[in-house]
PDB file of N, CA and C in Angstrom:
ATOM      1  N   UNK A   1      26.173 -39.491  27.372  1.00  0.00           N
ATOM      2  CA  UNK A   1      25.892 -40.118  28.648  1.00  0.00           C
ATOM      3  C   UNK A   1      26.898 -41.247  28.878  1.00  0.00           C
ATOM      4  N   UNK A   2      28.138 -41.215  30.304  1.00  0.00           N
ATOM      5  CA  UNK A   2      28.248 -42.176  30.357  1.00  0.00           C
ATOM      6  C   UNK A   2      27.749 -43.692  30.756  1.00  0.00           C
ATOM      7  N   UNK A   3      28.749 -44.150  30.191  1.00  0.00           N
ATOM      8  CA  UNK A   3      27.780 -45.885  30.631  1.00  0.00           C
ATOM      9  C   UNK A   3      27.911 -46.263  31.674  1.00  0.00           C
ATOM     10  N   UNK A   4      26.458 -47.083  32.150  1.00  0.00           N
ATOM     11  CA  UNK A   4      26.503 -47.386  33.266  1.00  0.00           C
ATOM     12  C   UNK A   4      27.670 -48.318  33.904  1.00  0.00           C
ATOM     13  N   UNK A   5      27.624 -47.886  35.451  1.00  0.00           N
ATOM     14  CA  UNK A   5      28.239 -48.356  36.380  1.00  0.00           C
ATOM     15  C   UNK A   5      27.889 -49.612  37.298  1.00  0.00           C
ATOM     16  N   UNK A   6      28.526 -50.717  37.348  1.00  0.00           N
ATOM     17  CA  UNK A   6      27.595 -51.548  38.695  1.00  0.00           C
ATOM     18  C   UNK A   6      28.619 -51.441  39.837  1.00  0.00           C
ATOM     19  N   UNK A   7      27.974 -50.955  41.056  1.00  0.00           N
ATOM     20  CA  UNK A   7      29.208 -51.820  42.216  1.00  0.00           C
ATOM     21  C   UNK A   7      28.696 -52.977  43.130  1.00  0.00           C
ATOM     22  N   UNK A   8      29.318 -53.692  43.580  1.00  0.00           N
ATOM     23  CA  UNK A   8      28.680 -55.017  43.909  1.00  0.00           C
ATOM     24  C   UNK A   8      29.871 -55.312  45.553  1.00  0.00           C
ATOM     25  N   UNK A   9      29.152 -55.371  46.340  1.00  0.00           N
ATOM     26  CA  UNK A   9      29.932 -55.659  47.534  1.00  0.00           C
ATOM     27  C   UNK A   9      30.329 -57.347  47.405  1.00  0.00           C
ATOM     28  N   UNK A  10      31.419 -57.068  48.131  1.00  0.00           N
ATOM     29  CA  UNK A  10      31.900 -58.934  48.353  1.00  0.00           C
ATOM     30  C   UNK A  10      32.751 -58.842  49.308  1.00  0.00           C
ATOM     31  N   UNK A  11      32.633 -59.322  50.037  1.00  0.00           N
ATOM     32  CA  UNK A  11      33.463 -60.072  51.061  1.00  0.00           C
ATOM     33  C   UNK A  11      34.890 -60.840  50.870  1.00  0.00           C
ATOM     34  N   UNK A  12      35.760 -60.149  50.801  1.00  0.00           N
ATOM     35  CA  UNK A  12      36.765 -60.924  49.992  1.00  0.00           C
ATOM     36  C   UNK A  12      38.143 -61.536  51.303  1.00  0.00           C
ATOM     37  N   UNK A  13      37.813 -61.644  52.634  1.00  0.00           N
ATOM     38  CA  UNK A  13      38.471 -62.480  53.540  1.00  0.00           C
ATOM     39  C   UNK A  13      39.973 -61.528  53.987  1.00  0.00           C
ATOM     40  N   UNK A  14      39.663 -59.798  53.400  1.00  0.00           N
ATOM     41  CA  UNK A  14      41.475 -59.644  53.410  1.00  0.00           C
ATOM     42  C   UNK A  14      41.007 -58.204  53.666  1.00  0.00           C
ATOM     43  N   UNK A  15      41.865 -57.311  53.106  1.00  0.00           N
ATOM     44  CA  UNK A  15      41.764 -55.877  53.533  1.00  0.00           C
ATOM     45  C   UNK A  15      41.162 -55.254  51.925  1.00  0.00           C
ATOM     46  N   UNK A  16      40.851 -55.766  51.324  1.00  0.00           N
ATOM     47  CA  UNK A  16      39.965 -55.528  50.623  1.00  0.00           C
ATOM     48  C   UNK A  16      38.656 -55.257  50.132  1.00  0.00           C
ATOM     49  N   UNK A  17      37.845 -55.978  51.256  1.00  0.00           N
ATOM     50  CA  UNK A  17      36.181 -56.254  51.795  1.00  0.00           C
ATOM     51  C   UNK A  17      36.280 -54.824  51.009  1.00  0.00           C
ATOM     52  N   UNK A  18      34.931 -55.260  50.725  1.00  0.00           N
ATOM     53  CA  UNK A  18      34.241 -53.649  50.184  1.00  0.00           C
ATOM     54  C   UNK A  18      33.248 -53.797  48.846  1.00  0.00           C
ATOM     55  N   UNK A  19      33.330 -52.892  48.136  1.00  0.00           N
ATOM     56  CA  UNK A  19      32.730 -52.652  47.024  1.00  0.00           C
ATOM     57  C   UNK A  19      33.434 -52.321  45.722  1.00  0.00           C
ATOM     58  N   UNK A  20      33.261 -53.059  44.669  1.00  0.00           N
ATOM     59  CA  UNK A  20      33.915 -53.480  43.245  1.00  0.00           C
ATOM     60  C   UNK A  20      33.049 -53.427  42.377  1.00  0.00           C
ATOM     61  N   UNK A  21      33.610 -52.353  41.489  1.00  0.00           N
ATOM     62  CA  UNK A  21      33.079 -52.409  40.349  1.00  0.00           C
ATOM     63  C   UNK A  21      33.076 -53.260  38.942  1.00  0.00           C
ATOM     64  N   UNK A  22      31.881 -54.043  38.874  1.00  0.00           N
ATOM     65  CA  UNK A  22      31.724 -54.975  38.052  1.00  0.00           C
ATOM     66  C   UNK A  22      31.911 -54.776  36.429  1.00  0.00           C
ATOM     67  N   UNK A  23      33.278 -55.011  35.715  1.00  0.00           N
ATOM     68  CA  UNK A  23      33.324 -55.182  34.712  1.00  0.00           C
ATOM     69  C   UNK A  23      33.055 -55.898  33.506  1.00  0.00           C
ATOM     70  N   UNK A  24      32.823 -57.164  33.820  1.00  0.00           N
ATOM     71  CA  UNK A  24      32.169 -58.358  32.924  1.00  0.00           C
ATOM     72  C   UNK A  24      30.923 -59.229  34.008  1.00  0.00           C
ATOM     73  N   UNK A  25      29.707 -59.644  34.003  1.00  0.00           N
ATOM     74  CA  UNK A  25      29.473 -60.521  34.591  1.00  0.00           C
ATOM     75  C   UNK A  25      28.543 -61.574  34.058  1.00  0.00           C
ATOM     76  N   UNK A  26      29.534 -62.301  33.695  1.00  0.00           N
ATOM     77  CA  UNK A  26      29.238 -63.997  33.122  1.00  0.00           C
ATOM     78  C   UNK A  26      29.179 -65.216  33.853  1.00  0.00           C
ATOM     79  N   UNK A  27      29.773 -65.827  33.501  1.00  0.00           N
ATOM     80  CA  UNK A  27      30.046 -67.248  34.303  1.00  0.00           C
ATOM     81  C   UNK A  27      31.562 -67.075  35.027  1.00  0.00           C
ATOM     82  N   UNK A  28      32.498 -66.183  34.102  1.00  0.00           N
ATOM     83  CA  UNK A  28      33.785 -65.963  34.823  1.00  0.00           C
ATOM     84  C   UNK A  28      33.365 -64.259  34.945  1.00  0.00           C
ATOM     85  N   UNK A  29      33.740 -63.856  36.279  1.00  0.00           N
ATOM     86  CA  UNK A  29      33.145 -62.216  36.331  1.00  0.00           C
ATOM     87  C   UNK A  29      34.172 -61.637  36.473  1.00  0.00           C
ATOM     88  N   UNK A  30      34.545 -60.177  36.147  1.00  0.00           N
ATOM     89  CA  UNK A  30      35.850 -59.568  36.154  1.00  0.00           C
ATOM     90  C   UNK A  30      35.407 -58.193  37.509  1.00  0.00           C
ATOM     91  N   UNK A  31      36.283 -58.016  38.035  1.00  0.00           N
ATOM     92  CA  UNK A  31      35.636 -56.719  39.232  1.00  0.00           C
ATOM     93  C   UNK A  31      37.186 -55.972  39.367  1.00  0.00           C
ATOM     94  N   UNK A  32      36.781 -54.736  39.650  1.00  0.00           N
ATOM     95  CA  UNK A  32      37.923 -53.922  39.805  1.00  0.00           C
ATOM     96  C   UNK A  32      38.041 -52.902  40.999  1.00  0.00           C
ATOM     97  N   UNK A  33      39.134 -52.951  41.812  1.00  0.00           N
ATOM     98  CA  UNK A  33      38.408 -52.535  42.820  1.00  0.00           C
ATOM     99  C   UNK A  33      39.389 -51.494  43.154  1.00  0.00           C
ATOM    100  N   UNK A  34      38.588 -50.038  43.226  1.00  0.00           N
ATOM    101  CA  UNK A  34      39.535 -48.909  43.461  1.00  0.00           C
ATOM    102  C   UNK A  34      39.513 -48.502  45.116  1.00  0.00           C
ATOM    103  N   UNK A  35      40.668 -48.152  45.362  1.00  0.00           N
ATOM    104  CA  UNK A  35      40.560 -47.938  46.826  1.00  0.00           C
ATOM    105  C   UNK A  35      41.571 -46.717  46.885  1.00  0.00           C
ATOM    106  N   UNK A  36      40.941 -45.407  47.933  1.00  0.00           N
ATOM    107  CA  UNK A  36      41.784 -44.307  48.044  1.00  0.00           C
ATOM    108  C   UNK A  36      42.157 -44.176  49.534  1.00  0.00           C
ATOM    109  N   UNK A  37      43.459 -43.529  49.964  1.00  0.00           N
ATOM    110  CA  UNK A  37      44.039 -43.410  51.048  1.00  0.00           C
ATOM    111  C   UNK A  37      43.771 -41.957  51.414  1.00  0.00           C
ATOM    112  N   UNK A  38      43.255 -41.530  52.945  1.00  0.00           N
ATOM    113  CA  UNK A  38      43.764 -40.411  53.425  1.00  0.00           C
ATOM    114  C   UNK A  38      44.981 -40.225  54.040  1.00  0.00           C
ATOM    115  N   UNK A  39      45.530 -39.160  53.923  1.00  0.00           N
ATOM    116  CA  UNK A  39      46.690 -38.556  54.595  1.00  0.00           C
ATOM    117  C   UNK A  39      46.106 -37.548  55.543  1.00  0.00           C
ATOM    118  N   UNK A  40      46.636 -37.481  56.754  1.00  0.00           N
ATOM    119  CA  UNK A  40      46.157 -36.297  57.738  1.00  0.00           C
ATOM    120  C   UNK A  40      47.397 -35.300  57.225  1.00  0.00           C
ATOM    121  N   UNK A  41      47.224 -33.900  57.712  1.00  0.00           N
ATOM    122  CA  UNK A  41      48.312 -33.117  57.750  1.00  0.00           C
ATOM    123  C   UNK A  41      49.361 -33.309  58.747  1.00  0.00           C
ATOM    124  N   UNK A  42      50.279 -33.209  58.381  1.00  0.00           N
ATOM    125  CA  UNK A  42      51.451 -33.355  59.240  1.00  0.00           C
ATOM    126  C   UNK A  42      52.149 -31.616  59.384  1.00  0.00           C
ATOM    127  N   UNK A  43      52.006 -31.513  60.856  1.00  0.00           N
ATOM    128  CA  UNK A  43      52.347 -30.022  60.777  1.00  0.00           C
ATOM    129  C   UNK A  43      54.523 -30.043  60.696  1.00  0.00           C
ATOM    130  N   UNK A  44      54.435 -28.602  60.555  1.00  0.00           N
ATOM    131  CA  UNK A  44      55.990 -28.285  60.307  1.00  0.00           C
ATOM    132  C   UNK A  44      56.914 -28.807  61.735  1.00  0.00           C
ATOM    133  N   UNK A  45      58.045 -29.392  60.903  1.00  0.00           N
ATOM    134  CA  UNK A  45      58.392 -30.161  62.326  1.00  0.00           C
ATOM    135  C   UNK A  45      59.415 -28.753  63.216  1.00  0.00           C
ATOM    136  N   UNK A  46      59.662 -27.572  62.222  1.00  0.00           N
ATOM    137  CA  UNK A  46      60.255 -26.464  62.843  1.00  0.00           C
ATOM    138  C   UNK A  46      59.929 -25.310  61.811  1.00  0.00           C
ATOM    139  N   UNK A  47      60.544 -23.951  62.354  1.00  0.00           N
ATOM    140  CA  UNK A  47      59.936 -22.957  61.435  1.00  0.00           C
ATOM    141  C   UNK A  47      60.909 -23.002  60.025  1.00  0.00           C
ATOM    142  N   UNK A  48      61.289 -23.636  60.004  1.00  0.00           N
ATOM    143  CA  UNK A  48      61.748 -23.610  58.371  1.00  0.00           C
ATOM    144  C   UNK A  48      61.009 -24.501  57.623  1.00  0.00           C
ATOM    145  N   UNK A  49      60.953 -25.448  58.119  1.00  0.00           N
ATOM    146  CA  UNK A  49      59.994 -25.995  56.965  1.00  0.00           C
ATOM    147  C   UNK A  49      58.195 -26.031  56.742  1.00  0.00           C
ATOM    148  N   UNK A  50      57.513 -26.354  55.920  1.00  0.00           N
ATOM    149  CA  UNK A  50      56.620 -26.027  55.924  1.00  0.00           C
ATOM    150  C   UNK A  50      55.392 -26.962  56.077  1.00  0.00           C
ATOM    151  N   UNK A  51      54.308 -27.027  56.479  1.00  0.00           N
ATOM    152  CA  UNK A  51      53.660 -28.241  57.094  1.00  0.00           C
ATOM    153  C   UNK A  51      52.985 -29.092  55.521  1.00  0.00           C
ATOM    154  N   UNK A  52      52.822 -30.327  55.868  1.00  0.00           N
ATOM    155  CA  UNK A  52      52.258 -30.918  54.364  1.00  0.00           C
ATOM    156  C   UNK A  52      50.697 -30.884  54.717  1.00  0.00           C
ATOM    157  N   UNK A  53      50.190 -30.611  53.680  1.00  0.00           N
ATOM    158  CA  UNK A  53      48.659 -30.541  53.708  1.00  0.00           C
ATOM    159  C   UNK A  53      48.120 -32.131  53.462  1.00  0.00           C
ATOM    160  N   UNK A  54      46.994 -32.238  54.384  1.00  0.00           N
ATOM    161  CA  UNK A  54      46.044 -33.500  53.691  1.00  0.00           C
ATOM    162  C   UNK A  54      45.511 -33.638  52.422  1.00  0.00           C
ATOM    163  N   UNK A  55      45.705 -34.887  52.448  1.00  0.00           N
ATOM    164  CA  UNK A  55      45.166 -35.415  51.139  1.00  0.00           C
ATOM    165  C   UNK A  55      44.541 -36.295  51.065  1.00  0.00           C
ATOM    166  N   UNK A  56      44.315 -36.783  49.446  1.00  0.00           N
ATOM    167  CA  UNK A  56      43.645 -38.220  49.388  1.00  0.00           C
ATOM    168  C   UNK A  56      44.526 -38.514  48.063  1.00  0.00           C
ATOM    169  N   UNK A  57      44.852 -40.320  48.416  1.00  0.00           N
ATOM    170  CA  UNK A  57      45.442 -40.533  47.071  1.00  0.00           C
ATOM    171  C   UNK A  57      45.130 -41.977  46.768  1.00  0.00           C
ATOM    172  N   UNK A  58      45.189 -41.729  45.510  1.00  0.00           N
ATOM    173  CA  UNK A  58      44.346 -43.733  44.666  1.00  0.00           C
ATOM    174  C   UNK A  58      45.246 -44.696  44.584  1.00  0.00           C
ATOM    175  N   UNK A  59      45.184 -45.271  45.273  1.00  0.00           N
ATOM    176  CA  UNK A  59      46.451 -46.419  45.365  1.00  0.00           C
ATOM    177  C   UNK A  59      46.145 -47.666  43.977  1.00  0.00           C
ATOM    178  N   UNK A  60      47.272 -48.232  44.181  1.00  0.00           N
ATOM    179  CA  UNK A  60      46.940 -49.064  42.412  1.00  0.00           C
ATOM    180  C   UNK A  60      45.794 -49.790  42.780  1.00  0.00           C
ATOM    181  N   UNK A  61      45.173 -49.636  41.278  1.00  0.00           N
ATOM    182  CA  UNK A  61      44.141 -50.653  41.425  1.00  0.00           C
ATOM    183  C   UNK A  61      43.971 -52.335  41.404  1.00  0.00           C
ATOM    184  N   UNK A  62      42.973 -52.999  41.693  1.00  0.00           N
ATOM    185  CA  UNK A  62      43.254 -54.485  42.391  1.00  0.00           C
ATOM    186  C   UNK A  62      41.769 -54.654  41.345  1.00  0.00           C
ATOM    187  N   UNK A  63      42.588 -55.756  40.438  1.00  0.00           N
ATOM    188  CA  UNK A  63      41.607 -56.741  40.434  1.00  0.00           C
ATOM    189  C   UNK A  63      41.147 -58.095  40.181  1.00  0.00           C
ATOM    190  N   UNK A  64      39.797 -58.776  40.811  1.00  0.00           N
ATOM    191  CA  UNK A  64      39.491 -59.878  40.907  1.00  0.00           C
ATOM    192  C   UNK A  64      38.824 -60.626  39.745  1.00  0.00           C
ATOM    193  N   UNK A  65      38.751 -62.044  39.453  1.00  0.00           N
ATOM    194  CA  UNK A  65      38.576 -62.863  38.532  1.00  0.00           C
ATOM    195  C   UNK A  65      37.359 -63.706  39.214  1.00  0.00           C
ATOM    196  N   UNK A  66      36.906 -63.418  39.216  1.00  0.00           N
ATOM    197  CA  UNK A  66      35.435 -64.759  40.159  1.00  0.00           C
ATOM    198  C   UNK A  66      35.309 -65.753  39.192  1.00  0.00           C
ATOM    199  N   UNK A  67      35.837 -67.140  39.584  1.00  0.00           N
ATOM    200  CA  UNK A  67      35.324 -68.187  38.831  1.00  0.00           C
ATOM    201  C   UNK A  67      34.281 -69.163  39.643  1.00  0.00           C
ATOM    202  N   UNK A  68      34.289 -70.626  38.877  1.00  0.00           N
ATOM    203  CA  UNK A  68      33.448 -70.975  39.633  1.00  0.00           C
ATOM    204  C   UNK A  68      33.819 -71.704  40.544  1.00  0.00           C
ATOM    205  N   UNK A  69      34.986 -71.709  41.049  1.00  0.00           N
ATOM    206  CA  UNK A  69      35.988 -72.392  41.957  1.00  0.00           C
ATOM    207  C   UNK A  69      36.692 -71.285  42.898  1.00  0.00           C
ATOM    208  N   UNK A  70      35.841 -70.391  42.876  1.00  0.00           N
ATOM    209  CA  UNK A  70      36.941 -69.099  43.259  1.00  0.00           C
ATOM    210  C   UNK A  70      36.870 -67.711  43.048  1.00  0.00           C
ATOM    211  N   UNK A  71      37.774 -67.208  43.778  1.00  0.00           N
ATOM    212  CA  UNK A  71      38.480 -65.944  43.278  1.00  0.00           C
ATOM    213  C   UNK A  71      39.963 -66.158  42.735  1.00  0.00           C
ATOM    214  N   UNK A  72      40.053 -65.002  41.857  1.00  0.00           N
ATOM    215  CA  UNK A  72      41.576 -64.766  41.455  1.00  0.00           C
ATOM    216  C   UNK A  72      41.926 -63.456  41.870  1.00  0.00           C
ATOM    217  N   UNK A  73      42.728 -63.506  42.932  1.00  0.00           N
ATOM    218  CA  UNK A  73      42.725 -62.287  43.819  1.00  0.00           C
ATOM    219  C   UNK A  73      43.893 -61.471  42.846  1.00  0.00           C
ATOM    220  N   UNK A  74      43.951 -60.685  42.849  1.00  0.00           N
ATOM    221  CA  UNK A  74      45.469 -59.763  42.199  1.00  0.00           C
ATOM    222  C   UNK A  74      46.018 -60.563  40.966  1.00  0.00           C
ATOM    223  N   UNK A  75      45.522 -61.120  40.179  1.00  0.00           N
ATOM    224  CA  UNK A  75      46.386 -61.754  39.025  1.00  0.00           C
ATOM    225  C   UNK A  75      47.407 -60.987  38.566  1.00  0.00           C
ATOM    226  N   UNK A  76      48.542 -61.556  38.469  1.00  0.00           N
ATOM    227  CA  UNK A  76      50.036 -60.650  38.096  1.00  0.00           C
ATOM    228  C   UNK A  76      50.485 -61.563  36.477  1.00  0.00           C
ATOM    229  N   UNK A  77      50.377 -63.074  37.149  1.00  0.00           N
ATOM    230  CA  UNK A  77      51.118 -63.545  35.815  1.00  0.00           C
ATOM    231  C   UNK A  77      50.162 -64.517  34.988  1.00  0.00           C
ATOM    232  N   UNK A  78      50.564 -65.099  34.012  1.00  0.00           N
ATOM    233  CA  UNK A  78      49.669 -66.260  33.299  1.00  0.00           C
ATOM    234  C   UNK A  78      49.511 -67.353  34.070  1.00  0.00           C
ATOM    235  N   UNK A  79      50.574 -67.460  34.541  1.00  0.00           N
ATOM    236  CA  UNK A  79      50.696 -68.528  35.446  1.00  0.00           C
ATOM    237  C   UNK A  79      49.720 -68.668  36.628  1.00  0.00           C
ATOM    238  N   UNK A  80      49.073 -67.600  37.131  1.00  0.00           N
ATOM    239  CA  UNK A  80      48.034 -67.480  38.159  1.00  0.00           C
ATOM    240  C   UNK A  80      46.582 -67.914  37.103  1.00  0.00           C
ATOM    241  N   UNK A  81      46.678 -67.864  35.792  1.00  0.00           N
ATOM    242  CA  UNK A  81      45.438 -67.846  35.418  1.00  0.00           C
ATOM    243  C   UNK A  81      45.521 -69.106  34.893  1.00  0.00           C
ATOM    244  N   UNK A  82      46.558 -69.954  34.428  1.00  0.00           N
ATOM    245  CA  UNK A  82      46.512 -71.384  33.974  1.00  0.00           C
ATOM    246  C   UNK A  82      46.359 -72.282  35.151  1.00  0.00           C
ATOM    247  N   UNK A  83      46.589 -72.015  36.323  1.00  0.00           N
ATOM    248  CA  UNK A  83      46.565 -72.836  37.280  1.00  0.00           C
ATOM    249  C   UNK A  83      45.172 -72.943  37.454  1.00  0.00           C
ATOM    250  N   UNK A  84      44.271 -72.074  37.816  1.00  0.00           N
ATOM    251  CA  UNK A  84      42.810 -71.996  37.967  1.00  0.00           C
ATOM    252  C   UNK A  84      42.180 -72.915  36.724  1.00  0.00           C
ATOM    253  N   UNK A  85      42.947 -72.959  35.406  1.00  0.00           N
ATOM    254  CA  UNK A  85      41.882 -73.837  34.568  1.00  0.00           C
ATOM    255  C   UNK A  85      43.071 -74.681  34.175  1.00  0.00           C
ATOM    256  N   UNK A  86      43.190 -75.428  34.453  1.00  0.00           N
ATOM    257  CA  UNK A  86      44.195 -76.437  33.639  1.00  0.00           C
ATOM    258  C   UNK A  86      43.978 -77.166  32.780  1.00  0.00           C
ATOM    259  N   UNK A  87      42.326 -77.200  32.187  1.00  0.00           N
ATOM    260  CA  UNK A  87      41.639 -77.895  31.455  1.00  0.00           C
ATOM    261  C   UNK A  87      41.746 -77.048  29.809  1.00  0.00           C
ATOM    262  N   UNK A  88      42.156 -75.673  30.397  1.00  0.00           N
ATOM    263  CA  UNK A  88      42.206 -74.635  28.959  1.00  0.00           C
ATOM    264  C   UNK A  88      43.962 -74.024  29.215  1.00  0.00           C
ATOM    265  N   UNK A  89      44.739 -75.351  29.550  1.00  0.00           N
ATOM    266  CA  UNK A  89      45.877 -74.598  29.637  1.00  0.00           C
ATOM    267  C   UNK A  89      46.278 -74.140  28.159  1.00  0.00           C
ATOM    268  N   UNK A  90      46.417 -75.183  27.122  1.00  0.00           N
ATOM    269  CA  UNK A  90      46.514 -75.489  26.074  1.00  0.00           C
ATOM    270  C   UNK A  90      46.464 -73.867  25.323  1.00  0.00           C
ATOM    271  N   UNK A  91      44.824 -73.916  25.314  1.00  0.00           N
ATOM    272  CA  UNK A  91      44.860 -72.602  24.386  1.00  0.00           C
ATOM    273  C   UNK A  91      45.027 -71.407  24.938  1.00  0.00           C
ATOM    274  N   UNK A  92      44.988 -71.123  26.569  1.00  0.00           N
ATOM    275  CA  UNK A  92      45.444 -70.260  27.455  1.00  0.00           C
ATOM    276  C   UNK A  92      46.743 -69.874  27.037  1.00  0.00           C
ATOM    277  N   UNK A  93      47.572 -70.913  27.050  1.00  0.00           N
ATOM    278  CA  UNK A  93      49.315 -70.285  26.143  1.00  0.00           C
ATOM    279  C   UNK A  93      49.005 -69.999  24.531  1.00  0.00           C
ATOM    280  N   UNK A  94      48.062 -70.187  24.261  1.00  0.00           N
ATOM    281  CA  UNK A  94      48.054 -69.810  22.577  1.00  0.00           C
ATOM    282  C   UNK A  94      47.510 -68.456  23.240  1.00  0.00           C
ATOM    283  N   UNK A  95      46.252 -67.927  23.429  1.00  0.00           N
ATOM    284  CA  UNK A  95      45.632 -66.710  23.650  1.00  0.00           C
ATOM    285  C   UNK A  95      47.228 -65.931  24.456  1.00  0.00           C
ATOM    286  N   UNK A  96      47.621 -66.221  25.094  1.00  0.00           N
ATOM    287  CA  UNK A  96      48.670 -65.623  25.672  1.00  0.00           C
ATOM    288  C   UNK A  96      49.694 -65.606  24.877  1.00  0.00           C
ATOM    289  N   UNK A  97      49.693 -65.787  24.099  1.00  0.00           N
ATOM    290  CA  UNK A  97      51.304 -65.719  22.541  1.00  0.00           C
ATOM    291  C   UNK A  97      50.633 -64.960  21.877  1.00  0.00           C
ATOM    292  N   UNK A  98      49.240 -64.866  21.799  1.00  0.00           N
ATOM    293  CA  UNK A  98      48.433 -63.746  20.494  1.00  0.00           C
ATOM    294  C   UNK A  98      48.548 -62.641  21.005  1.00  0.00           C
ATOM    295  N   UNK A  99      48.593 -62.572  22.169  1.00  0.00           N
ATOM    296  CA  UNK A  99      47.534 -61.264  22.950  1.00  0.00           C
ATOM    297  C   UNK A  99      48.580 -61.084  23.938  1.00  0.00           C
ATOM    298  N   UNK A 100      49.062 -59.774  24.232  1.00  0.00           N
ATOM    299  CA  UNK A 100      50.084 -59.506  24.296  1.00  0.00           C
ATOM    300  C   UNK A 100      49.357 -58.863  26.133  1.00  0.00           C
ATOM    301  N   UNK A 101      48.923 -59.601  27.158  1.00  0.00           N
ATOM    302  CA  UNK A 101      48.017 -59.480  27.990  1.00  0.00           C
ATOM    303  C   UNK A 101      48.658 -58.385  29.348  1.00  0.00           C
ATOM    304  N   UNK A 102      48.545 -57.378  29.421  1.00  0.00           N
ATOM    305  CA  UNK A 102      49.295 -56.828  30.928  1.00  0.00           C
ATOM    306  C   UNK A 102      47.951 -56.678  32.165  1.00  0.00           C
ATOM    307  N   UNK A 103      47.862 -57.468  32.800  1.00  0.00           N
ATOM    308  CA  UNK A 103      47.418 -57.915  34.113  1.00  0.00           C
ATOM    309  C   UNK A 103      47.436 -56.154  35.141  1.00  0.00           C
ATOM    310  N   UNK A 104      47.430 -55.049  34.678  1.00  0.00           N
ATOM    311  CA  UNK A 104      47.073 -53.825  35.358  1.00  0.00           C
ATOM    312  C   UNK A 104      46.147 -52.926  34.256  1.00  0.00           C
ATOM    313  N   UNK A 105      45.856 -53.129  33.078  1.00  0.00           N
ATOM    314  CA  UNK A 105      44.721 -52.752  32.071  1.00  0.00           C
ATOM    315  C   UNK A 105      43.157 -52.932  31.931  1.00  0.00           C
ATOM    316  N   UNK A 106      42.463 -52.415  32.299  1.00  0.00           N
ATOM    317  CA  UNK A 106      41.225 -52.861  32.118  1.00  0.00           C
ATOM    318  C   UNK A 106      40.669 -53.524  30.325  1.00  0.00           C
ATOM    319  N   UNK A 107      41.462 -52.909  29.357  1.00  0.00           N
ATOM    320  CA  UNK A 107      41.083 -53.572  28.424  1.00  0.00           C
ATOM    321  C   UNK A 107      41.700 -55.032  28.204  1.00  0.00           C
ATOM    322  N   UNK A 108      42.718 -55.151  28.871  1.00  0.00           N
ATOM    323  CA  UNK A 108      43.434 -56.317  28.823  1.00  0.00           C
ATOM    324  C   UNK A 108      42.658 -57.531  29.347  1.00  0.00           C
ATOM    325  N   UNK A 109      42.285 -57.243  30.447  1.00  0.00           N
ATOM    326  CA  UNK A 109      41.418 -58.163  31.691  1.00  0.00           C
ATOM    327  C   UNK A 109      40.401 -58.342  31.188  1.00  0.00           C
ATOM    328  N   UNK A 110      39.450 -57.161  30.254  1.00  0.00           N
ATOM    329  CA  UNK A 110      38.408 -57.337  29.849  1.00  0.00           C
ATOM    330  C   UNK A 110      38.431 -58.936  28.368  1.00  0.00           C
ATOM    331  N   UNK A 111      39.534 -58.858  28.083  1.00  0.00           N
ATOM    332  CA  UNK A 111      39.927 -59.571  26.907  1.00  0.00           C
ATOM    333  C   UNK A 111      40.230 -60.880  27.221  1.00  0.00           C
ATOM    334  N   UNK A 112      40.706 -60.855  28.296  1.00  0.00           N
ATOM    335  CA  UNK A 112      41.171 -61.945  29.291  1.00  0.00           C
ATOM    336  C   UNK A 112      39.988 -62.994  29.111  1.00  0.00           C
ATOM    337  N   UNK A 113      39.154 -62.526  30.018  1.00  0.00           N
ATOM    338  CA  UNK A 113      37.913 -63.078  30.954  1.00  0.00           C
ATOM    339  C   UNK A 113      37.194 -63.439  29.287  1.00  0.00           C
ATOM    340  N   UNK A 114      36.641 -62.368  28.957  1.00  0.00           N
ATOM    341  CA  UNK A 114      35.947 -62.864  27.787  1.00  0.00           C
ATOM    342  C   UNK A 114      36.359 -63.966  26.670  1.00  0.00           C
ATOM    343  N   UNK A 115      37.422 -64.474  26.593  1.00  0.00           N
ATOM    344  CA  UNK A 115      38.175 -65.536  25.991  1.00  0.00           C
ATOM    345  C   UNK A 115      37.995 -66.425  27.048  1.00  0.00           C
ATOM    346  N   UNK A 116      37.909 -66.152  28.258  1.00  0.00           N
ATOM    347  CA  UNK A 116      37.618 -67.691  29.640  1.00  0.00           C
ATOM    348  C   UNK A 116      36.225 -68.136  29.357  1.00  0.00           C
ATOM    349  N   UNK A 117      35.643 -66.822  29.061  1.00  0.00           N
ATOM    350  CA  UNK A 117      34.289 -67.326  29.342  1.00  0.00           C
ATOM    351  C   UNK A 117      33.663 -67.973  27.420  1.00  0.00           C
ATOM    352  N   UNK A 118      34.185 -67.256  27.013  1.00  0.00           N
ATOM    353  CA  UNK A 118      34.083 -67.844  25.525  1.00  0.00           C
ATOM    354  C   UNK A 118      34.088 -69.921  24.937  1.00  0.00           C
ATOM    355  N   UNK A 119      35.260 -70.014  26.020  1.00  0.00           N
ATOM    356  CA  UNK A 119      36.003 -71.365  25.679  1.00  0.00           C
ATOM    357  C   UNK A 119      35.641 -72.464  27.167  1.00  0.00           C
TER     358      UNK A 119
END
């Protein structure tokens, strides 16, 4: 059986609004939020070529950091996550010299947050 799922709507002020699936929820909460695109068909623009069929496709995934000051919308670098605590910059660059962190991983983020919320 897989494990359960939460999704949790939020309002997030951008083109994001919607529903996120809740990966950690502590005092710092981790959410991940998948979003898919339709394509209509585009017919053949002449008889040689051939028309593209519709689709659907998963665009990268996005995710948020809920603190208690906030969101951390798209975190890319360390630098987005030391600014939010400047009080744990200190061991934030130690955890970040141990932990070799890439900001598009769910186990990464999961490792992340749980060391925020740890300290």
């Amino acid at each position: 059986m897989p494990p359960k799922q939460v999704l949790v709507l939020h309002d997030t002020s951008d083109d994001l609004n919607g529903y996120f699936f809740e990966l950690i929820s502590e005092k710092n909460t981790l959410y991940k939020k998948v979003k898919t695109k339709f394509t209509d068909v585009v017919p053949a623009p002449n008889s040689y070529a051939s028309e593209k069929s519709a689709n659907f496709r998963t665009l990268p995934l996005v995710y948020y950091i809920k603190t208690q000051k906030g969101f951390i919308k798209k975190p890319k670098r360390q630098k987005n996550i030391i600014n939010q605590f400047p009080d744990k910059k200190d061991s934030l660059n130690n955890f970040f010299k141990s932990n070799k962190i890439k900001f598009d991983k769910d186990e990464d983020l999961i490792k992340l947050v749980n060391f925020l919320n740890e300290n």
